[in-house]
Protein backbone atom coordinates (compact mmCIF):
# COMPACT_ATOMS: atom_id res chain seq x y z
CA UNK A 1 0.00 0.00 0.00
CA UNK A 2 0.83 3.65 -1.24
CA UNK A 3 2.44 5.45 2.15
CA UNK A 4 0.12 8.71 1.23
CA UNK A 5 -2.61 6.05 1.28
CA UNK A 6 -1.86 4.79 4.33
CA UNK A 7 -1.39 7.93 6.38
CA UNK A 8 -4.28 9.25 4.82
CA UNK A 9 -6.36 5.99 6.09
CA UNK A 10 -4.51 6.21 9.93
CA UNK A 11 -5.31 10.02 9.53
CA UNK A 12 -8.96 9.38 8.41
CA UNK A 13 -9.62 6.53 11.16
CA UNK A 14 -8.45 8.60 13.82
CA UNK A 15 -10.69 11.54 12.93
CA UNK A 16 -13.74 9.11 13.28
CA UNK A 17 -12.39 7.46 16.68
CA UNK A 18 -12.27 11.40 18.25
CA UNK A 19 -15.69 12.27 17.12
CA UNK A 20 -16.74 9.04 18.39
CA UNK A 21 -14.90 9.36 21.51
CA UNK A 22 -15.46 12.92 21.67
CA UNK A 23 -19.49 11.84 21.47
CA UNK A 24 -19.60 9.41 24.24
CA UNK A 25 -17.83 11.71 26.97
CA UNK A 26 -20.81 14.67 25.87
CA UNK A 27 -23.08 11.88 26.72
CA UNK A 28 -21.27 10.90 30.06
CA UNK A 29 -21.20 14.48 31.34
CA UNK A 30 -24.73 14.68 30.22
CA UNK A 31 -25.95 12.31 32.41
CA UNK A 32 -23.40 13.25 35.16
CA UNK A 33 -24.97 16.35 35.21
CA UNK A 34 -28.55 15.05 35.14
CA UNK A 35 -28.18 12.80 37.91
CA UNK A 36 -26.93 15.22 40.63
CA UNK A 37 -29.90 17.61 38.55
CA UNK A 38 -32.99 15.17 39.62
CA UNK A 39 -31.06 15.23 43.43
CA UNK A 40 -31.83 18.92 44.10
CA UNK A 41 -34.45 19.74 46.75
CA UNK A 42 -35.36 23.27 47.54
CA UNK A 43 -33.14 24.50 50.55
CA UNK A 44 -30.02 22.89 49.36
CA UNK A 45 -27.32 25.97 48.92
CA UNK A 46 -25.97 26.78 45.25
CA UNK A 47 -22.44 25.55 47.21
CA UNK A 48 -24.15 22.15 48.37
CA UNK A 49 -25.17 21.69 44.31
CA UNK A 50 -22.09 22.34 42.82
CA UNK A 51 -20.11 20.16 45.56
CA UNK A 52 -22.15 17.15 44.72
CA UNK A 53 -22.01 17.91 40.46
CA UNK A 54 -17.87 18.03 41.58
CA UNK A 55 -17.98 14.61 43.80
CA UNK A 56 -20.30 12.95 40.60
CA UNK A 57 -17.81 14.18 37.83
CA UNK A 58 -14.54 13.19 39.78
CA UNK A 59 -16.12 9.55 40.30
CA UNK A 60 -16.40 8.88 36.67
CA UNK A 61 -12.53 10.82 35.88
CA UNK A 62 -13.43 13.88 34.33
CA UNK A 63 -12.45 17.11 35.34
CA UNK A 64 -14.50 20.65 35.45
CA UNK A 65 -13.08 23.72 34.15
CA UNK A 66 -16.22 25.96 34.81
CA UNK A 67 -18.68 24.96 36.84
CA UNK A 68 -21.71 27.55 37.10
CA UNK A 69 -24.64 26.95 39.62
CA UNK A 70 -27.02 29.70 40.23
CA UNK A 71 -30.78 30.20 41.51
CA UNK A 72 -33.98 31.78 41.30
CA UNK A 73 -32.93 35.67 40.87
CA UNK A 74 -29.52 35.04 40.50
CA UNK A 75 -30.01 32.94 37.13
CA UNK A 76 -31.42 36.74 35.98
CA UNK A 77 -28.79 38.86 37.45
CA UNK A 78 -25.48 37.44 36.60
CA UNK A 79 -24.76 36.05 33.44
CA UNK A 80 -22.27 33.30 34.30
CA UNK A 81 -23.22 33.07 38.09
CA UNK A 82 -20.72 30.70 40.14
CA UNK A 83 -22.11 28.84 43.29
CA UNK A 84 -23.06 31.10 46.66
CA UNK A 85 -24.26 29.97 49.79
CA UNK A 86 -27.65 31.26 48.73
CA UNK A 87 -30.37 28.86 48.99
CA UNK A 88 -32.48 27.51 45.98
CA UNK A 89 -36.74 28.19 46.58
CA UNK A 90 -38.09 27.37 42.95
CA UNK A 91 -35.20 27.10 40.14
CA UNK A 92 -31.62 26.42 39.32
CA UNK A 93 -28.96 26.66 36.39
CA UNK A 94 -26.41 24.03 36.00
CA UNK A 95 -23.88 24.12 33.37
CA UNK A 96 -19.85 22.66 33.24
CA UNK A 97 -17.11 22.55 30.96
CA UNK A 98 -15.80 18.92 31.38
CA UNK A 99 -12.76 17.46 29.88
CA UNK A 100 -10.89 14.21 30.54
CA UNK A 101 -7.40 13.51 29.24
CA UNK A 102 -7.27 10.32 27.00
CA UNK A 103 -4.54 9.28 24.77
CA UNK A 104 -5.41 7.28 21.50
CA UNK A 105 -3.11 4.89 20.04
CA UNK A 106 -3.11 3.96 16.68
């Protein structure tokens, strides 16, 4: 086989192996996410939330970058609003920027 060819195969099949990959860790963090989501009770503090979405992510390897939490009037007020001590009464916002290191050999 052609060595262009072959790189270009190796090149091709590791393109479809990240999107894959890249695919199933969306979904983990998804559900990750949802879990400690269907958890919340009103009184919990934005701190309590966001300490249990960190103790769920680290038990499955991935690490947060961002992690916002914010309730009720504070969803409203700040754009990006990181986790307080104030409690939750009706609503919260959950987001995270996840990533976990993997190494793919081909």
């Amino acid at each position: 086989m052609n060595s262009n060819i072959k790189s270009l195969l190796i090149k091709d099949r590791r393109e479809k192996d990240k999107k894959v990959h890249d695919f199933l860790e969306e979904q983990e963090s998804d559900e990750c996410l949802t879990k400690v989501a269907m958890e919340i009770k009103p009184g919990q503090s934005e701190y309590q939330i966001g300490a249990r979405i960190l103790e769920e992510f680290y038990q499955h390897g991935i690490n947060l970058d961002v992690l916002i939490v914010g309730s009720d009037s504070r969803i409203f007020k700040y754009r990006h609003p990181i986790p307080t001590n104030k409690k939750v009464e009706r609503y919260v916002l959950l987001h995270s920027a996840a990533r976990r290191w993997v190494y793919m050999l081909m």
